[in-house]
Protein backbone atom coordinates (compact mmCIF):
# COMPACT_ATOMS: atom_id res chain seq x y z
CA UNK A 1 0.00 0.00 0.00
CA UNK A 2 1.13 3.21 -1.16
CA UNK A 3 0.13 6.67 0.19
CA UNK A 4 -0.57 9.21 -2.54
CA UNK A 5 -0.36 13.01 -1.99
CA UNK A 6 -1.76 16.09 -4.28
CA UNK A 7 1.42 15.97 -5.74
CA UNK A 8 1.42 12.42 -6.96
CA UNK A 9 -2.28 13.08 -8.06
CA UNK A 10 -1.48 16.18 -10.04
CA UNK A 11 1.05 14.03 -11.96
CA UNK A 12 -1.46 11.41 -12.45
CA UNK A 13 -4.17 14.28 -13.80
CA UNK A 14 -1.85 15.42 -16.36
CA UNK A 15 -0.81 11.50 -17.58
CA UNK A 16 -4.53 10.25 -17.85
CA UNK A 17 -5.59 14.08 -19.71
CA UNK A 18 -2.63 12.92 -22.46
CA UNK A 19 -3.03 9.33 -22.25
CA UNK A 20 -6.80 9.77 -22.57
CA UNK A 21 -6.88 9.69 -26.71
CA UNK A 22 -8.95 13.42 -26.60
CA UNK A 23 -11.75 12.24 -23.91
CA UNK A 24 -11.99 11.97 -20.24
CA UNK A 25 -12.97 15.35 -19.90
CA UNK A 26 -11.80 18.50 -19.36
CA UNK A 27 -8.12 18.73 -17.78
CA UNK A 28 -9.21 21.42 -16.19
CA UNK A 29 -12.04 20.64 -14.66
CA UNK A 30 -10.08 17.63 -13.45
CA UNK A 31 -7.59 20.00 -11.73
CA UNK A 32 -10.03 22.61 -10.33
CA UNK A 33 -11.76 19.12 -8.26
CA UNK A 34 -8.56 18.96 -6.60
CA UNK A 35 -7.83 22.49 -5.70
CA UNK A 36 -11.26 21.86 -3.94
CA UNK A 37 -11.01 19.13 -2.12
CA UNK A 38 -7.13 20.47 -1.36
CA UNK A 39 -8.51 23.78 -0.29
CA UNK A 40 -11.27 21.84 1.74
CA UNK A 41 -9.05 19.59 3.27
CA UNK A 42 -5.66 21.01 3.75
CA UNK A 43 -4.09 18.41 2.09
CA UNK A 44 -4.77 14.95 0.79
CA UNK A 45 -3.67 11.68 1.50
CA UNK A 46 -5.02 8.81 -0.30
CA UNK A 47 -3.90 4.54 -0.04
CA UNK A 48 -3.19 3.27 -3.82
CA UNK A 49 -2.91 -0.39 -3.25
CA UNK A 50 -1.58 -3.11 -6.09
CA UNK A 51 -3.83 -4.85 -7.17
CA UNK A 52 -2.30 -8.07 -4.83
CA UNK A 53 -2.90 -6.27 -2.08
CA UNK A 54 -7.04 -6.74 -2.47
CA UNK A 55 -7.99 -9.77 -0.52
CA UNK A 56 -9.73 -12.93 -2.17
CA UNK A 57 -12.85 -12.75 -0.22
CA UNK A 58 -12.82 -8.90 -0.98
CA UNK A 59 -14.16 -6.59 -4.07
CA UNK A 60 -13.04 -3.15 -6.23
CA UNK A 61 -15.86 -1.20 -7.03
CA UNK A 62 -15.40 0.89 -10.34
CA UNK A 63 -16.77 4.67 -9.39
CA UNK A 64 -16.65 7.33 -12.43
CA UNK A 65 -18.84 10.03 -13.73
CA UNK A 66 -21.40 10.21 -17.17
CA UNK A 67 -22.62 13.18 -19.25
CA UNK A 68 -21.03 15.67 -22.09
CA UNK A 69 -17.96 17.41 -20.93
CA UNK A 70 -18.86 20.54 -22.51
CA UNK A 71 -21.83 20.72 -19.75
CA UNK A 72 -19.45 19.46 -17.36
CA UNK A 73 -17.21 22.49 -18.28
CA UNK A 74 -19.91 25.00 -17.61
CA UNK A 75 -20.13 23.21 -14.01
CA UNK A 76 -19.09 25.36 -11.41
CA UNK A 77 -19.83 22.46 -8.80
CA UNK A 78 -18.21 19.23 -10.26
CA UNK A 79 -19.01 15.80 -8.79
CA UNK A 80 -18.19 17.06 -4.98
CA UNK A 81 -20.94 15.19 -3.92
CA UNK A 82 -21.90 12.01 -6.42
CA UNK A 83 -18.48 10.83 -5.82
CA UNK A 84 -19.55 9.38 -2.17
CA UNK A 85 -23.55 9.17 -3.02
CA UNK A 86 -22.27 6.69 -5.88
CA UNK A 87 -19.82 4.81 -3.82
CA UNK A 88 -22.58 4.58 -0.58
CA UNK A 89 -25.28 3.21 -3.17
CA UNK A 90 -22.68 0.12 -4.62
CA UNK A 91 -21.81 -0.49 -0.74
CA UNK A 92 -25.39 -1.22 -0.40
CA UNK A 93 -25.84 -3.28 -3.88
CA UNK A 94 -22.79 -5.12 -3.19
CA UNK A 95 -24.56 -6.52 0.10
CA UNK A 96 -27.59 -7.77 -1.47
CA UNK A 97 -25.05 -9.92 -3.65
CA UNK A 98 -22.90 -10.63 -0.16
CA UNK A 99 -20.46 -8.93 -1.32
CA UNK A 100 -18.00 -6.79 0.34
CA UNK A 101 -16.37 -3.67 -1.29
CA UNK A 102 -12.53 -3.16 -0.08
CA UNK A 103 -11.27 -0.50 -2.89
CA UNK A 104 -12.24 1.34 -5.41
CA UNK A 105 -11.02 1.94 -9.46
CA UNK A 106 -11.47 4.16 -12.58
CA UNK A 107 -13.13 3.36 -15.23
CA UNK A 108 -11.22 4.99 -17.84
CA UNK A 109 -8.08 7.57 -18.20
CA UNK A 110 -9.27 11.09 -18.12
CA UNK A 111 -8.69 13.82 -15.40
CA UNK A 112 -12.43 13.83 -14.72
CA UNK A 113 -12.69 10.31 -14.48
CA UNK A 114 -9.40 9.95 -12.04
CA UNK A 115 -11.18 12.89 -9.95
CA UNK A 116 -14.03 11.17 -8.91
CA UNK A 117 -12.89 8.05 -7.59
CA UNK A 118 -10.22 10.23 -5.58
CA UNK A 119 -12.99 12.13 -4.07
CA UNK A 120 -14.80 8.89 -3.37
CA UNK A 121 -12.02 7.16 -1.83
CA UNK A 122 -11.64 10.65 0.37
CA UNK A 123 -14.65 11.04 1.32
CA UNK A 124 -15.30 7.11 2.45
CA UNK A 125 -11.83 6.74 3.59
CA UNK A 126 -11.55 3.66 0.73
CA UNK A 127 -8.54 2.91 -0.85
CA UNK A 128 -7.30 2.79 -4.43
CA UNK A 129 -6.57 0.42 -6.17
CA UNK A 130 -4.16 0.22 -9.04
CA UNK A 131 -5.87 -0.64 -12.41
CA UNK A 132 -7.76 1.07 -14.80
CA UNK A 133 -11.08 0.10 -16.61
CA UNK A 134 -9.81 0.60 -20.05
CA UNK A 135 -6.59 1.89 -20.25
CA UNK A 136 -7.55 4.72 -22.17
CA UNK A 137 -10.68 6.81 -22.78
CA UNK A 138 -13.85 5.26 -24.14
CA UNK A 139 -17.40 6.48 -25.33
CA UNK A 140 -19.76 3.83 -23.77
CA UNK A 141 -20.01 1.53 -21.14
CA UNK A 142 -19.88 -1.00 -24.08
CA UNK A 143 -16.62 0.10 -25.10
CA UNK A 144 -14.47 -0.92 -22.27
CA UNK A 145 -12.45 -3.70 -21.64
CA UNK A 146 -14.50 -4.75 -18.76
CA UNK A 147 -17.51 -5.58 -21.03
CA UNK A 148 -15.33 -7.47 -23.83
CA UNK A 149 -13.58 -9.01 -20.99
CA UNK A 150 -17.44 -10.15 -19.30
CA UNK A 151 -17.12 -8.22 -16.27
CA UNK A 152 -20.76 -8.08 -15.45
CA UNK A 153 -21.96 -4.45 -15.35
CA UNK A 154 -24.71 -4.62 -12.80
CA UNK A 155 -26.09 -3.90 -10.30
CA UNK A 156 -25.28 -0.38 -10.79
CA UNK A 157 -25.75 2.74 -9.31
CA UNK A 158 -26.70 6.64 -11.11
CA UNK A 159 -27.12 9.59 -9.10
CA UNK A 160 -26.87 13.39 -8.78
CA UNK A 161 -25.70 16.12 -6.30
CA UNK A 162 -29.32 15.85 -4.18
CA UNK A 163 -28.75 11.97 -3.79
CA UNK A 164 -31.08 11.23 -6.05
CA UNK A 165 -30.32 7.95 -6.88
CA UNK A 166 -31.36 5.23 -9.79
CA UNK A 167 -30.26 1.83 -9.21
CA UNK A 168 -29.87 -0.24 -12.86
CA UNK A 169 -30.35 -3.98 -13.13
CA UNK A 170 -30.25 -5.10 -16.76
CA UNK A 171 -31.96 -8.57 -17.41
CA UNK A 172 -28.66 -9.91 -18.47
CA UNK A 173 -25.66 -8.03 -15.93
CA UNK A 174 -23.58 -8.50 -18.83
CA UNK A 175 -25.77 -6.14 -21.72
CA UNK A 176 -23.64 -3.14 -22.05
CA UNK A 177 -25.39 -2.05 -24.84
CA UNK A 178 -28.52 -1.60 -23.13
CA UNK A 179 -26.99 -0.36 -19.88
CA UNK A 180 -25.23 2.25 -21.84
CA UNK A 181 -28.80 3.30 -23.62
CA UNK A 182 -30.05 3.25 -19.92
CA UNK A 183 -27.70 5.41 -18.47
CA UNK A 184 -27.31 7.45 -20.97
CA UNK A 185 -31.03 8.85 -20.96
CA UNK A 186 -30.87 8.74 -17.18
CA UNK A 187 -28.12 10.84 -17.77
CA UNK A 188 -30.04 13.46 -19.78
CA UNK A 189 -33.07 13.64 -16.33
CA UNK A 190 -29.47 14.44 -14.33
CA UNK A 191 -29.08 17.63 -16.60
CA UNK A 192 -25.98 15.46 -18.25
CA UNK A 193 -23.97 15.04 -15.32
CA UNK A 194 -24.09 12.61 -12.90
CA UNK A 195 -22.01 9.61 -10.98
CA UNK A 196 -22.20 6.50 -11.93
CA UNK A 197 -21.15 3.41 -10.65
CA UNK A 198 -20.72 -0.79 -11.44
CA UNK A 199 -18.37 -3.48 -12.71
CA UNK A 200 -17.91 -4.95 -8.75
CA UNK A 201 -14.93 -7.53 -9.43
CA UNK A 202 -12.44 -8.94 -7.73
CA UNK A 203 -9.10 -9.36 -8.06
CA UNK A 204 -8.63 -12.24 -10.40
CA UNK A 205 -11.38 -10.72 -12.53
CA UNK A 206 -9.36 -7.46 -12.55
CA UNK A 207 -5.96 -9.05 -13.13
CA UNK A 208 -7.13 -10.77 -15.93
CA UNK A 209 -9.63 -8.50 -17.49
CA UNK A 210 -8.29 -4.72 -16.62
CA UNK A 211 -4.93 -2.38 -17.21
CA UNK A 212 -2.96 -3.28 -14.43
CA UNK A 213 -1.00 -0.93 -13.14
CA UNK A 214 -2.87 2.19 -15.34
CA UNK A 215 -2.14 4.53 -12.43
CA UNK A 216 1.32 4.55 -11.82
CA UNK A 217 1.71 4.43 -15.20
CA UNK A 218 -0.38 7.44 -16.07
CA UNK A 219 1.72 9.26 -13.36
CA UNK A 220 5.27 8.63 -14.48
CA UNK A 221 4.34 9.83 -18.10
CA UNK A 222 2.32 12.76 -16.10
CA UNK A 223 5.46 13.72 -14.47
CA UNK A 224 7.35 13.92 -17.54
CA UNK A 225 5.20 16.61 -18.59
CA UNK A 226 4.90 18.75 -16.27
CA UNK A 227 8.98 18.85 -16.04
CA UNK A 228 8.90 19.86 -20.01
CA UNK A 229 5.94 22.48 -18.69
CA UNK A 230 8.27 23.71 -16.09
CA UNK A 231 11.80 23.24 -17.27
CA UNK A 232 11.44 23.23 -21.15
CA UNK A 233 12.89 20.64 -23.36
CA UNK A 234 11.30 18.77 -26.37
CA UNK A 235 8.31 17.15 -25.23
CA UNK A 236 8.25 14.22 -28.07
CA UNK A 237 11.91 13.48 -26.92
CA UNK A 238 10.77 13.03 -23.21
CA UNK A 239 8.26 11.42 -23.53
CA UNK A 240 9.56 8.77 -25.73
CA UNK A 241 11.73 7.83 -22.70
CA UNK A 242 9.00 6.61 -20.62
CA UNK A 243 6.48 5.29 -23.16
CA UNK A 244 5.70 4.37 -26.79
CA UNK A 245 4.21 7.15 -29.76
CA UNK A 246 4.98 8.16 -32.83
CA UNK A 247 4.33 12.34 -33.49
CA UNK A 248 0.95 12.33 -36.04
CA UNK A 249 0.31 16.06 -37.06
CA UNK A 250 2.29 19.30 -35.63
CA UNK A 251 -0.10 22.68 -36.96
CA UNK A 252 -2.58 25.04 -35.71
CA UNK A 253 -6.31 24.58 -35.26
CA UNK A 254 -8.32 25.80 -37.99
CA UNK A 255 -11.70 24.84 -37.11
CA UNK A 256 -12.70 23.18 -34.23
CA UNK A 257 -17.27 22.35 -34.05
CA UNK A 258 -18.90 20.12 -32.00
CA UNK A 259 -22.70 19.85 -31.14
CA UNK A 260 -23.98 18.00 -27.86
CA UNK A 261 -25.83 14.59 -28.68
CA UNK A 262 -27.25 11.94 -26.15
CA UNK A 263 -24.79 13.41 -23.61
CA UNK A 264 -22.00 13.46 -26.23
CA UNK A 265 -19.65 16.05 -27.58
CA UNK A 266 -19.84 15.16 -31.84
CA UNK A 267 -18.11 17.14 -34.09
CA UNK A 268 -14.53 17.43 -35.27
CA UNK A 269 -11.21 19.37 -35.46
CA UNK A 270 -9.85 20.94 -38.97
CA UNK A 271 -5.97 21.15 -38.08
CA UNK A 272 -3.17 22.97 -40.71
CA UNK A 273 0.27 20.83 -40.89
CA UNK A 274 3.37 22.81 -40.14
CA UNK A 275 3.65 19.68 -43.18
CA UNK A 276 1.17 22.42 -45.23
CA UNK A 277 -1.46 19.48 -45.12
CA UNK A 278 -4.84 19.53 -43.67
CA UNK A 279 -5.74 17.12 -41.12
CA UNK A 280 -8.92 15.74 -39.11
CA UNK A 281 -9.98 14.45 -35.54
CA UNK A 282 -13.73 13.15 -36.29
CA UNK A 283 -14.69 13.82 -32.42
CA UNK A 284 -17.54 11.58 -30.30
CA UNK A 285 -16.18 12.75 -27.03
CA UNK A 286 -12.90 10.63 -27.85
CA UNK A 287 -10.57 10.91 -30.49
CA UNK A 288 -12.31 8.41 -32.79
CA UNK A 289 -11.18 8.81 -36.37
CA UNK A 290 -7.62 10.50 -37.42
CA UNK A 291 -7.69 11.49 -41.09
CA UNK A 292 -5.79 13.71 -43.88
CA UNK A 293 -7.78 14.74 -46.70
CA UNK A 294 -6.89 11.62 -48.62
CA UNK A 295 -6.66 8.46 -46.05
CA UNK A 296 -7.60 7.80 -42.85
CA UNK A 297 -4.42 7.11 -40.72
CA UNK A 298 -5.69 6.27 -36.82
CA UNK A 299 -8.73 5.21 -35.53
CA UNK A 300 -10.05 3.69 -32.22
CA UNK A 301 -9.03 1.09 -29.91
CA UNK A 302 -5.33 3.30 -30.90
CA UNK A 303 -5.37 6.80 -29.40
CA UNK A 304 -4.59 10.33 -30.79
CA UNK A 305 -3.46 12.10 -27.80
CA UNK A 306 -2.06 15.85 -28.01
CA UNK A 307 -0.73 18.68 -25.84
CA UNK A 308 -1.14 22.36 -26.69
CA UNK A 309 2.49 23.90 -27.83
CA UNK A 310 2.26 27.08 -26.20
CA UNK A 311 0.86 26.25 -22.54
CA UNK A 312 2.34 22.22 -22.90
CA UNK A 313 -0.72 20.79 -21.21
CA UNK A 314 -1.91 17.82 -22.30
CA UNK A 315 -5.67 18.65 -24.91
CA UNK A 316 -8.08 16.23 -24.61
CA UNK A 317 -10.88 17.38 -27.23
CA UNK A 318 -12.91 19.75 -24.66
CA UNK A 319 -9.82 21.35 -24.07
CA UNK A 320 -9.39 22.40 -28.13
CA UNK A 321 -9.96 25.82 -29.52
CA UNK A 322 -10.03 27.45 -32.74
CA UNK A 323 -6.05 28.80 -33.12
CA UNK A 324 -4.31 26.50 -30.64
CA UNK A 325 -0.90 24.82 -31.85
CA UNK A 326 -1.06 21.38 -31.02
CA UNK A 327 1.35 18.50 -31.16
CA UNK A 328 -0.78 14.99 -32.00
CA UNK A 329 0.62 11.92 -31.37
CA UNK A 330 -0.10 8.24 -31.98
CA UNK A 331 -0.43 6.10 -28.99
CA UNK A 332 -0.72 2.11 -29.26
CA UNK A 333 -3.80 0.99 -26.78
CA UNK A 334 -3.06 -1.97 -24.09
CA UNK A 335 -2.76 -4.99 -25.90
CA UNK A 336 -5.89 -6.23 -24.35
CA UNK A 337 -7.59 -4.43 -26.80
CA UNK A 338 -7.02 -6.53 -29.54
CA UNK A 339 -6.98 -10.12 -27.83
CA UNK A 340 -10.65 -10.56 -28.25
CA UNK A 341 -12.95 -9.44 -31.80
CA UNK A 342 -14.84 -7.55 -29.80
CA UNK A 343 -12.13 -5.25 -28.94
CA UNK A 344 -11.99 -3.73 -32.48
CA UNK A 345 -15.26 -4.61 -33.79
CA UNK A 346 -17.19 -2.75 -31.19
CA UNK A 347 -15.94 0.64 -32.07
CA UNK A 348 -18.05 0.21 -35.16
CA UNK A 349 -21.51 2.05 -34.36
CA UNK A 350 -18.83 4.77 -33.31
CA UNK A 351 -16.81 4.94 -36.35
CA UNK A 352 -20.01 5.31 -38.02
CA UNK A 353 -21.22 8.17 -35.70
CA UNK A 354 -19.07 10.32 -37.17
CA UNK A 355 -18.88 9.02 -40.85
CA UNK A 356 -16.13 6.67 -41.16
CA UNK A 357 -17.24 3.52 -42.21
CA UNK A 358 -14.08 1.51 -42.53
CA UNK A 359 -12.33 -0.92 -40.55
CA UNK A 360 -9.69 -0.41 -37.84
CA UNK A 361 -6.63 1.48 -38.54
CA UNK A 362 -4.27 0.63 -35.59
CA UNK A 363 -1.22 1.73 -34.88
């Protein structure tokens, strides 16, 4: 067991924002939650245990957020209170099943989606534990590797700030697809934002089905960054010391649109090459498609993941706007992603969201 401090969380914000493939949320919003909860606290202290360290008879409960993180954005309260209403309505569901919840784990990399676990495991004095959901960002509850992997969803848990709470039992535990369609309209009665929680596993099922060791990992590269933010250097060069990319388009931002749908951000980002070529993120809240005018050259379970030139933050695609330099990069997923079909073929009602219908480009 590890103890974790702002610091070390800060780090991990700005890893999971990159590492995130353009969704996740806001890194922003991700870093005013902590100011909060540092401000409200003093300082913060949190247990990150490996994922050995959860006991056989025990469980991880996966506690995140849902809704559009352009609504998020506007926010000015963000998830300070669904964090623990979330967590204290799986403690409950967990019973029923005689269950007993011992940690707790993100469902995907994002700042927001790091945030609210933290503030559970605060709030509920609850440690966390070391693995990730998905190793990257995702759109759906369907596209995670805990669904291709038959982690069973439910029961699960939505809720808002007032503790109004929605507890979701599928017919089949395992139907992400209609546990996504679920949640997502509950989502809309929550005004688009709301916590969410599910996927209660235990440490085999994690082992064998989840990123382990997406925290730490998300940290070190975190770190990295913010020492190029603060001390300069060549950020490509740096970070290709701690992890694997390849650069993907260096230009500025020529258009940038999006329009909220279902509680997702769909749209897409016009960038101009420093190459003189004119590039395209096709946007449904992830990265999802990564185009020039002539091929397509990335696409999901792969990430696009990009930090802003002149500030060197890390840009998921709420973070974009019209006139930003950006560095994109190419980021291979976890493996995992491609050791089942379903881990590519899945992405396809996505791809076809936002007009690509092709197969997989990986990386």
């Amino acid at each position: 067991m590890r103890t974790i401090n702002e610091h070390d969380i800060r780090a991990i914000l700005y890893g999971v924002s990159f590492l995130a493939g353009g969704g996740g949320g806001s890194l922003f919003d991700g870093l005013d939650m902590l100011d909060y909860n540092i401000k409200k606290r003093g300082s913060i202290q949190i247990q990150m245990m490996d994922i050995d360290e959860l006991r056989e008879d025990a469980y991880a409960v996966m506690i995140a957020g849902m809704g559009a993180p352009s609504v998020l954005k506007q926010k000015e309260e963000k998830f300070r209170y669904e964090a623990g209403y979330t967590y204290d309505g799986m403690v409950e569901a967990a019973k029923r099943q005689g269950k007993r919840i011992e940690a707790i784990y993100p469902i995907e990399y994002g700042s927001v989606n790091y945030m609210i676990p933290f503030i559970a495991a605060m709030e509920r004095n609850v440690p966390i534990v070391d693995v990730d959901g998905c190793g990257r960002a995702v759109p759906g509850l369907d596209t995670t590797l805990l669904n291709i992997n038959k982690i069973a969803f439910c029961p699960s848990v939505a809720c808002d700030d007032k503790e109004n709470m929605v507890h979701v039992y599928t017919k089949d535990p395992f139907d992400c697809v209609t546990a996504e369609k679920i949640c997502r309209n509950l989502c809309g009665g929550f005004d688009f934002v709301m916590g969410l929680g599910g996927w209660i596993a235990s440490a085999e099922e994690l082992k064998e089905k989840a990123a382990v060791g997406a925290i730490a990992y998300a940290e070190k590269v975190g770190k990295v960054i913010l020492q190029v933010k603060e001390r300069g250097g060549d950020i490509y060069e740096e970070l290709r010391k701690v992890m694997e990319l390849r650069p993907a388009v260096t230009g500025k931002v020529v258009k940038q649109e999006t329009v909220m749908s279902k509680a997702h951000d769909i749209g897409y980002s016009q960038i101009l090459g420093e190459d003189g070529k004119t590039y395209f993120v096709d946007i449904k809240n992830e990265s999802i498609v990564f185009r020039s005018e002539d091929e397509v050259l990335l696409t999901c379970p792969d990430m696009l993941c990009a930090v802003n030139l002149d500030t060197m933050d890390p840009t998921p695609n709420s973070d974009v706007n019209e006139g930003d330099r950006i560095a994109y990069f190419a980021v291979p997923a976890p493996r995992a992603w491609f050791n089942v079909p379903e881990g590519t073929t899945l992405w396809k009602p996505y791809f076809e969201a936002v007009g690509y219908h092709g197969d997989v480009v990986a990386y």
